[in-house]
PDB file of N, CA and C in Angstrom:
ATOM      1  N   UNK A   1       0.849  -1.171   0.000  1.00  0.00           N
ATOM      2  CA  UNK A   1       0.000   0.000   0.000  1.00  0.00           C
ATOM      3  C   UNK A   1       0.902   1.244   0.000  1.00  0.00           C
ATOM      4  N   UNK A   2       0.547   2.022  -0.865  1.00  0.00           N
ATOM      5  CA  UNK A   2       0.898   3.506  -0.808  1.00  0.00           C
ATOM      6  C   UNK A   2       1.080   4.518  -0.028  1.00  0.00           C
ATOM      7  N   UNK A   3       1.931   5.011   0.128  1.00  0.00           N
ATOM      8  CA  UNK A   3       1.767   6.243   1.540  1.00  0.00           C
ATOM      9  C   UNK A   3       0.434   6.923   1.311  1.00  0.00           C
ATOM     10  N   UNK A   4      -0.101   7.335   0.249  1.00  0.00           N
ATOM     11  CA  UNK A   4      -1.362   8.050   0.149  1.00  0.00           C
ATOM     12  C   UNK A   4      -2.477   6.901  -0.034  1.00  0.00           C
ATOM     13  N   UNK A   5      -2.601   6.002  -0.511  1.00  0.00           N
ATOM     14  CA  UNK A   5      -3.569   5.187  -0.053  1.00  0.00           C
ATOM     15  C   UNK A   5      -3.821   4.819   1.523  1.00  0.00           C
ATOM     16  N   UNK A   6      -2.575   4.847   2.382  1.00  0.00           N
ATOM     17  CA  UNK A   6      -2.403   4.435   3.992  1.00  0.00           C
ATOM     18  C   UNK A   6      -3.526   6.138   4.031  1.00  0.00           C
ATOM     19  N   UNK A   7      -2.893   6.946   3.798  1.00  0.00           N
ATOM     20  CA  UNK A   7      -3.812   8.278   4.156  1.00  0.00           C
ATOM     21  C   UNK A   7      -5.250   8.458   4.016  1.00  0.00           C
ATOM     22  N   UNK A   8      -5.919   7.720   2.239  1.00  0.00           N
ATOM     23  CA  UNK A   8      -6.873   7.886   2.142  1.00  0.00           C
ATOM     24  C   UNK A   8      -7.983   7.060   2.966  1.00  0.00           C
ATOM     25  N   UNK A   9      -6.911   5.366   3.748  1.00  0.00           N
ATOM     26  CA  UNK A   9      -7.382   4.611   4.770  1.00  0.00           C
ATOM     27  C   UNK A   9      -8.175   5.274   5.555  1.00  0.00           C
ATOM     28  N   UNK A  10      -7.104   6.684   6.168  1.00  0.00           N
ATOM     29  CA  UNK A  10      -6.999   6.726   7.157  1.00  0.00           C
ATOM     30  C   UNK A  10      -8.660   8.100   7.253  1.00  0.00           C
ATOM     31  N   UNK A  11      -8.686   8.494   6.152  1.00  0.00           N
ATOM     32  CA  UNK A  11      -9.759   9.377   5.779  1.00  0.00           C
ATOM     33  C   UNK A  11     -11.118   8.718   6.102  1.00  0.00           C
ATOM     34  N   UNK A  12     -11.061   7.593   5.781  1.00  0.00           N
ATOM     35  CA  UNK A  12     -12.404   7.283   5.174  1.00  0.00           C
ATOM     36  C   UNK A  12     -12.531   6.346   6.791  1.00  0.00           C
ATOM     37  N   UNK A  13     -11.546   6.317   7.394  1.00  0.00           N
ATOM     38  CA  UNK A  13     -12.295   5.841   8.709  1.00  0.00           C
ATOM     39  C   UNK A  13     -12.556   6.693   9.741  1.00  0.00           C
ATOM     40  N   UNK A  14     -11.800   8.082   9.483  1.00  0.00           N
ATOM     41  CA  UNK A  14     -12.655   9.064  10.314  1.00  0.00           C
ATOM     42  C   UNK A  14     -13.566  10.482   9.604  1.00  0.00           C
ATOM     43  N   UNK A  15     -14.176   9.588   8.327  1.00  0.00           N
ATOM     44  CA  UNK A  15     -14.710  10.444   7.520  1.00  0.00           C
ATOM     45  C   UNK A  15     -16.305  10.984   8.333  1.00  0.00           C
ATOM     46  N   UNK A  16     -16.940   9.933   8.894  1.00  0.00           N
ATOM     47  CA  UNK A  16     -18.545  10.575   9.731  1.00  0.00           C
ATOM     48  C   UNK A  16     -17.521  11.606  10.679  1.00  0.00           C
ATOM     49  N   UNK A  17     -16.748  11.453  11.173  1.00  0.00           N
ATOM     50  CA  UNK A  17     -16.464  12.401  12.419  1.00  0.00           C
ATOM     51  C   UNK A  17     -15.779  13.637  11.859  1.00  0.00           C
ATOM     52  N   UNK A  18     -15.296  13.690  10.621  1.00  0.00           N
ATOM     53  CA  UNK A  18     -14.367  14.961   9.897  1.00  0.00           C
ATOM     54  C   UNK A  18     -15.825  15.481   9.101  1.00  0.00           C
ATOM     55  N   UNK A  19     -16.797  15.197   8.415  1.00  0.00           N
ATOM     56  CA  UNK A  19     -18.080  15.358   7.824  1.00  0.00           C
ATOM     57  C   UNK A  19     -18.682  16.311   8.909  1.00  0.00           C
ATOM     58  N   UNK A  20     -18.889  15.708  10.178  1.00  0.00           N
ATOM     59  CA  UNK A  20     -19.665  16.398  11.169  1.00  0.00           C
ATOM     60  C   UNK A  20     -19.374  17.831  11.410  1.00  0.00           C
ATOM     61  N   UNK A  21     -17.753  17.612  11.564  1.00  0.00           N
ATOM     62  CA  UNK A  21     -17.232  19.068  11.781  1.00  0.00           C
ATOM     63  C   UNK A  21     -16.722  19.717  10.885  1.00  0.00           C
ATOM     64  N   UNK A  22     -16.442  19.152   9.713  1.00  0.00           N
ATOM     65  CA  UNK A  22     -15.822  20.342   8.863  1.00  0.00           C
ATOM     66  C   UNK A  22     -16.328  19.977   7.190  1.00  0.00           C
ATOM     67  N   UNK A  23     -17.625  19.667   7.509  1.00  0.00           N
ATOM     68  CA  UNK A  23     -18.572  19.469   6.084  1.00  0.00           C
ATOM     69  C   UNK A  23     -17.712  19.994   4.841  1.00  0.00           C
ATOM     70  N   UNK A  24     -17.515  20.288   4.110  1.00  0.00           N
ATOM     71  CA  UNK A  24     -17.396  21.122   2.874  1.00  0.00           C
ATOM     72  C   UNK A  24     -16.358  22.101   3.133  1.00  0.00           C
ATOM     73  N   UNK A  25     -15.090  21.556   3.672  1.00  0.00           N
ATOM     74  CA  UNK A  25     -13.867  21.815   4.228  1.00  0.00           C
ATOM     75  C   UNK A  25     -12.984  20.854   3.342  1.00  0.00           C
ATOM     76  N   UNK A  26     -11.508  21.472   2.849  1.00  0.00           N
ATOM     77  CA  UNK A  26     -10.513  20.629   2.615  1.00  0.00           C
ATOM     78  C   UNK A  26      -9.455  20.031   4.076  1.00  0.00           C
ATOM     79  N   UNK A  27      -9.734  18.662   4.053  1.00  0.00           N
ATOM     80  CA  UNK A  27      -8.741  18.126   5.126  1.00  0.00           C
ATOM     81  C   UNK A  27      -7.463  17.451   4.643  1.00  0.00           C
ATOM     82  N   UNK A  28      -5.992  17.888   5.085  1.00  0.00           N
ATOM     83  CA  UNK A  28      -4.968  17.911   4.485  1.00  0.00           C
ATOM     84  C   UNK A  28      -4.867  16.938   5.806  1.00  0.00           C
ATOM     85  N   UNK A  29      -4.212  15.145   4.942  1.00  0.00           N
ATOM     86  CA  UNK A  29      -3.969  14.279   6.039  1.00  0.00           C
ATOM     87  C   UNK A  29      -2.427  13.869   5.511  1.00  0.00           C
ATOM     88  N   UNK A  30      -1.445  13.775   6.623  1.00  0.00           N
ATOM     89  CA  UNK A  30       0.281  12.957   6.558  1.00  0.00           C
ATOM     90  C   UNK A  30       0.124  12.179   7.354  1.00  0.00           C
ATOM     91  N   UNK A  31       0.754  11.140   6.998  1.00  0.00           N
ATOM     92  CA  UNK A  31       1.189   9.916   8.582  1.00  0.00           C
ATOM     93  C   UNK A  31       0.624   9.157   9.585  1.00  0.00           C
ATOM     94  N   UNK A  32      -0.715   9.886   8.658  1.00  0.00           N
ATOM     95  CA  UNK A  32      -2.292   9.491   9.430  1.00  0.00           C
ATOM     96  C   UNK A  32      -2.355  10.270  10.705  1.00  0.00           C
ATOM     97  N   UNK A  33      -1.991  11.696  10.273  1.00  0.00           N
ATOM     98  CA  UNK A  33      -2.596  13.002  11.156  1.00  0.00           C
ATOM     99  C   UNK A  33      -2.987  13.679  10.330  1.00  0.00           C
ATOM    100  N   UNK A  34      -3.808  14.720  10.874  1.00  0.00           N
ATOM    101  CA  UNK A  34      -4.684  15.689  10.232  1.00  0.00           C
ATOM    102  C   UNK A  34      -3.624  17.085  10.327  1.00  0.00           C
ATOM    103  N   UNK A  35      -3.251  17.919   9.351  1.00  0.00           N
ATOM    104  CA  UNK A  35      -2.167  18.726   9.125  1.00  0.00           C
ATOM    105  C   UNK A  35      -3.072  20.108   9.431  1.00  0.00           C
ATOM    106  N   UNK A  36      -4.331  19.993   8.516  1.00  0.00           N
ATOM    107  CA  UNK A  36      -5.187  21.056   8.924  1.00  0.00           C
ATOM    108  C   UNK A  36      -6.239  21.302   7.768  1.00  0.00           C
ATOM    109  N   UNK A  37      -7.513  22.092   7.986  1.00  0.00           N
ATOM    110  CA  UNK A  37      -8.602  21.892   7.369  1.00  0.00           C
ATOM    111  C   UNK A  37      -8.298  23.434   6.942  1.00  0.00           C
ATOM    112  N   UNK A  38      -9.002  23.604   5.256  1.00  0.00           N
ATOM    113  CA  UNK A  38      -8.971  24.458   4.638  1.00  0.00           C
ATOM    114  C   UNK A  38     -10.347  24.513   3.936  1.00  0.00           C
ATOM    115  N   UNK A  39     -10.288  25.999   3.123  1.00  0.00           N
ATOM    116  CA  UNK A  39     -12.262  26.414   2.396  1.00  0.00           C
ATOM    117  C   UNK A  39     -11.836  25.722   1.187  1.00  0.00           C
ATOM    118  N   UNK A  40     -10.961  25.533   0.620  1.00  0.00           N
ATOM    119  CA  UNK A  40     -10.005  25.503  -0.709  1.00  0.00           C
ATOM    120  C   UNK A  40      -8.762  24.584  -0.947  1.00  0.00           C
ATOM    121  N   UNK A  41      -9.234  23.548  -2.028  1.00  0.00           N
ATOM    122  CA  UNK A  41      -8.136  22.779  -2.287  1.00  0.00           C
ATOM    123  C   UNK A  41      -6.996  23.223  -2.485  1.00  0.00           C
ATOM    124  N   UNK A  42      -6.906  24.865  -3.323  1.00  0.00           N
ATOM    125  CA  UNK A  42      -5.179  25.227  -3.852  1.00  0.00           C
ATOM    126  C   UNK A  42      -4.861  25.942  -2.702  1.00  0.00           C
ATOM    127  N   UNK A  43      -6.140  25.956  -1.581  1.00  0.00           N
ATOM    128  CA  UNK A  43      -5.309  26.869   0.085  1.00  0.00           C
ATOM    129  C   UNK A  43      -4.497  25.283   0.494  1.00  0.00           C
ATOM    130  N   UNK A  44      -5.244  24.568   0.393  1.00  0.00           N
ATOM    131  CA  UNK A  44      -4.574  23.371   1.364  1.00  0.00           C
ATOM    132  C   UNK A  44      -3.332  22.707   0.940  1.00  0.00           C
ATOM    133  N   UNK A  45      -2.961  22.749  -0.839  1.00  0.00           N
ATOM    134  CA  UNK A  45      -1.899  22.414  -0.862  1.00  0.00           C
ATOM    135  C   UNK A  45      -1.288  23.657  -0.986  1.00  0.00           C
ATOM    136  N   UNK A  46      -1.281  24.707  -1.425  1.00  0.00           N
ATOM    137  CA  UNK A  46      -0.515  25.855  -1.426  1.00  0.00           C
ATOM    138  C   UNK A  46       0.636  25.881   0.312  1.00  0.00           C
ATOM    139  N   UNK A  47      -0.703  25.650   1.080  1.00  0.00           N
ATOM    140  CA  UNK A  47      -0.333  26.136   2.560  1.00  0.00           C
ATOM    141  C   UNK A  47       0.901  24.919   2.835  1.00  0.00           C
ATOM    142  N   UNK A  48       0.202  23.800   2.693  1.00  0.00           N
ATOM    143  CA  UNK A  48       0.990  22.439   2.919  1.00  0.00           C
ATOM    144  C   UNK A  48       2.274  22.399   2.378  1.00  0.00           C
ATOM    145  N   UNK A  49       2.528  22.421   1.502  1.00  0.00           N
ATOM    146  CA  UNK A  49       3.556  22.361   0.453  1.00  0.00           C
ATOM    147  C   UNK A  49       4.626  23.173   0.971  1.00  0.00           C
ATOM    148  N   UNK A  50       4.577  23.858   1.738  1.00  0.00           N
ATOM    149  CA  UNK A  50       5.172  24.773   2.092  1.00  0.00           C
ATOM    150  C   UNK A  50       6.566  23.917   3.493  1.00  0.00           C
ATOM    151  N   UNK A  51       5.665  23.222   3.405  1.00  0.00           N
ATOM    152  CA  UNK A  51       6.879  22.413   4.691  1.00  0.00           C
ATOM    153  C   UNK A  51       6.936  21.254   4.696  1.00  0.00           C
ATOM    154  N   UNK A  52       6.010  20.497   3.180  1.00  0.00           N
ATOM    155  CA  UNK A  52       5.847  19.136   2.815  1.00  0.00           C
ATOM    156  C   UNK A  52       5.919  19.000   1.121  1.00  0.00           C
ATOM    157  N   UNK A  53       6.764  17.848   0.917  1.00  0.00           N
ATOM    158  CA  UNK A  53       6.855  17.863  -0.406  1.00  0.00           C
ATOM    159  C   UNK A  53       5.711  17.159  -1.197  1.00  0.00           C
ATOM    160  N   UNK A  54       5.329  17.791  -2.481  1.00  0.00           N
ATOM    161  CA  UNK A  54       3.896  17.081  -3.187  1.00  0.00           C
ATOM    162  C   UNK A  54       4.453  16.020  -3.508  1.00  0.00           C
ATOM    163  N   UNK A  55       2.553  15.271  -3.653  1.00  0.00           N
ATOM    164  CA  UNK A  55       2.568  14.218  -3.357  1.00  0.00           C
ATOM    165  C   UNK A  55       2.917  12.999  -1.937  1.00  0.00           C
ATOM    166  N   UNK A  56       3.391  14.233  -0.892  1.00  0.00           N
ATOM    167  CA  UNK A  56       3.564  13.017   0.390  1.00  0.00           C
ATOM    168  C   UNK A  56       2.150  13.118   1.683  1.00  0.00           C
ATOM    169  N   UNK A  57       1.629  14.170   0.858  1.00  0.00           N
ATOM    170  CA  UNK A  57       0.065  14.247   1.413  1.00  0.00           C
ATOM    171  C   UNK A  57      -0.755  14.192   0.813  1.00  0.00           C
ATOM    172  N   UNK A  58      -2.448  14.097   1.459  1.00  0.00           N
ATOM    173  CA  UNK A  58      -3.620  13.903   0.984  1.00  0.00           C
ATOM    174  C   UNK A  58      -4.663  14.880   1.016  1.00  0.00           C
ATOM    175  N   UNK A  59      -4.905  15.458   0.131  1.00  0.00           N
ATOM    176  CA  UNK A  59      -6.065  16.668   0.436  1.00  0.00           C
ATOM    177  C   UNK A  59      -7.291  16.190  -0.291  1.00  0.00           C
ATOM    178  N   UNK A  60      -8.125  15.961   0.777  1.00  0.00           N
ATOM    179  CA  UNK A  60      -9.378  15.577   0.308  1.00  0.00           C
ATOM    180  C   UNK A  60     -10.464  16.422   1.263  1.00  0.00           C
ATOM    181  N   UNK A  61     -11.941  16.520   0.513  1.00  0.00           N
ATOM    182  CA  UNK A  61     -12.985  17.234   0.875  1.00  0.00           C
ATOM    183  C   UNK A  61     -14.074  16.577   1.513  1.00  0.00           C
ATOM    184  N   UNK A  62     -13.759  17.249   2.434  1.00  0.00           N
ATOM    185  CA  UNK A  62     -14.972  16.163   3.817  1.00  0.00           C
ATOM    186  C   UNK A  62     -16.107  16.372   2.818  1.00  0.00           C
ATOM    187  N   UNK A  63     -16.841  15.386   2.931  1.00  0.00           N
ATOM    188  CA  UNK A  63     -18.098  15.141   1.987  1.00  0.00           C
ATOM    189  C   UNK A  63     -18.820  13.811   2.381  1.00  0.00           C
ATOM    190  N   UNK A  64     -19.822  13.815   2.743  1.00  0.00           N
ATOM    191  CA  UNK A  64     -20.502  12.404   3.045  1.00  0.00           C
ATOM    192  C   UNK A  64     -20.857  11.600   2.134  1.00  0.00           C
ATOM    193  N   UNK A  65     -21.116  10.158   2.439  1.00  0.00           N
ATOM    194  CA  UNK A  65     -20.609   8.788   1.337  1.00  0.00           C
ATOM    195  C   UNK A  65     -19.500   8.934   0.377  1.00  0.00           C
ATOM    196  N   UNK A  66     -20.039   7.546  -0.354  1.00  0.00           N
ATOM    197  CA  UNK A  66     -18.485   7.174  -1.216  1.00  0.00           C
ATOM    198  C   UNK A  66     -18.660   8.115  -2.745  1.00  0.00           C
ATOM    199  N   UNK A  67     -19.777   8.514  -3.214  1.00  0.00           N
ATOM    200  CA  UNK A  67     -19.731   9.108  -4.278  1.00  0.00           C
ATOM    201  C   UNK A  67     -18.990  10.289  -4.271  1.00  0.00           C
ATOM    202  N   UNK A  68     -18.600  11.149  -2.846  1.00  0.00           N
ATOM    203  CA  UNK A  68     -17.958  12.531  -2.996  1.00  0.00           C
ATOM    204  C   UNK A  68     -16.473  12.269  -3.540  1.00  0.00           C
ATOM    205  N   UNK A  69     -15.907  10.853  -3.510  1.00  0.00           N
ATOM    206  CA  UNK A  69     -14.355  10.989  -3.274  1.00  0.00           C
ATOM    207  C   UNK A  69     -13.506  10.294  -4.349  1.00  0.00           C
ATOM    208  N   UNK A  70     -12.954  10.388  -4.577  1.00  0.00           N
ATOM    209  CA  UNK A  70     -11.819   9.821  -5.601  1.00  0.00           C
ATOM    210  C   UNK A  70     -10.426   9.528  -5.375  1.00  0.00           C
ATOM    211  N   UNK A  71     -10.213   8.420  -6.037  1.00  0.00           N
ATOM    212  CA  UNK A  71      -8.666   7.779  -5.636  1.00  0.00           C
ATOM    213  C   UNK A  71      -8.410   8.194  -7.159  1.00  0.00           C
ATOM    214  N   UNK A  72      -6.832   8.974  -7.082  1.00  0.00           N
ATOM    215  CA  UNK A  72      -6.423   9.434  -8.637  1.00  0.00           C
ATOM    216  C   UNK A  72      -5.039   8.894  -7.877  1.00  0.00           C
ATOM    217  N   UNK A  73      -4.189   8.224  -8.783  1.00  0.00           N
ATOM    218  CA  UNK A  73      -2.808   7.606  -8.934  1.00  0.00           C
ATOM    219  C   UNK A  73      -2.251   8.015 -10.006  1.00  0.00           C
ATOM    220  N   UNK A  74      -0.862   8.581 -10.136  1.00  0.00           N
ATOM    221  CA  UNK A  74      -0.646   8.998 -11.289  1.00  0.00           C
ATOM    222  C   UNK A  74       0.538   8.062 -11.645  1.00  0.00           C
ATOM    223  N   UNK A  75       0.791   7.702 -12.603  1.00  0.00           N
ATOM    224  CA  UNK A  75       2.367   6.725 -12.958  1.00  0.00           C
ATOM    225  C   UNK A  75       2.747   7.205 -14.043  1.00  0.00           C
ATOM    226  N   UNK A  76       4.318   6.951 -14.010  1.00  0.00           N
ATOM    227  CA  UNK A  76       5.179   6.956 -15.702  1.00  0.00           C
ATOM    228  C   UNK A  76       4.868   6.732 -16.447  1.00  0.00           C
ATOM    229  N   UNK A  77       3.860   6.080 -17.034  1.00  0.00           N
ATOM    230  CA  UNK A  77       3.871   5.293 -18.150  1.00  0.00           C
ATOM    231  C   UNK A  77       3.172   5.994 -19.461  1.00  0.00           C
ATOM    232  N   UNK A  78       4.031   5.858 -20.213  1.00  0.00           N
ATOM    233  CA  UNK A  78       3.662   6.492 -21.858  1.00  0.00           C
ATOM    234  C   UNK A  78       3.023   5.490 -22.814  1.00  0.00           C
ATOM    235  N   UNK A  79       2.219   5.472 -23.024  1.00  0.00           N
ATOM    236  CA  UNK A  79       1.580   4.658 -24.143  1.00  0.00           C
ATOM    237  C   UNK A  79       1.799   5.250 -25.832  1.00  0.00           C
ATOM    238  N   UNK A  80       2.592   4.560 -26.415  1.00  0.00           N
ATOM    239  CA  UNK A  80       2.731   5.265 -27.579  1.00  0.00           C
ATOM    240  C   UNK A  80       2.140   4.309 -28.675  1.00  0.00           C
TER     241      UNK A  80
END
């Protein structure tokens, strides 16, 4: 498993309790801690990034059920 899949784990098991409080909030998760909640995805990595390199965190949008969320993986690979 992925460092950001371990993260998105770690989302979706305290997703009713991050929903409750910060509905329609960006939550920026590392290491399986919460770094901090933002109004705005480019606040949360803008802010983050700043003392963490992309890609070693997870910014996802508290949103209730599975339809709000998405797993995006990006890889090398060129198809020519």
């Amino acid at each position: 498993m992925t460092q950001l899949e371990e993260e998105f784990q770690y989302y979706l098991c305290h997703q009713d309790e991050l929903v409750e409080k910060h509905e329609g909030q960006y939550v920026v998760v590392k290491d399986s801690q919460i770094l901090g909640f933002y109004d705005s995805e480019v606040e949360a990595i803008e802010n983050t990034q700043r003392d963490h390199k992309l890609g070693t965190f997870l910014v996802q949008r508290c949103e209730p059920g599975s339809q709000n969320y998405t797993e995006v993986f990006h890889s090398r690979v060129v198809i020519v």
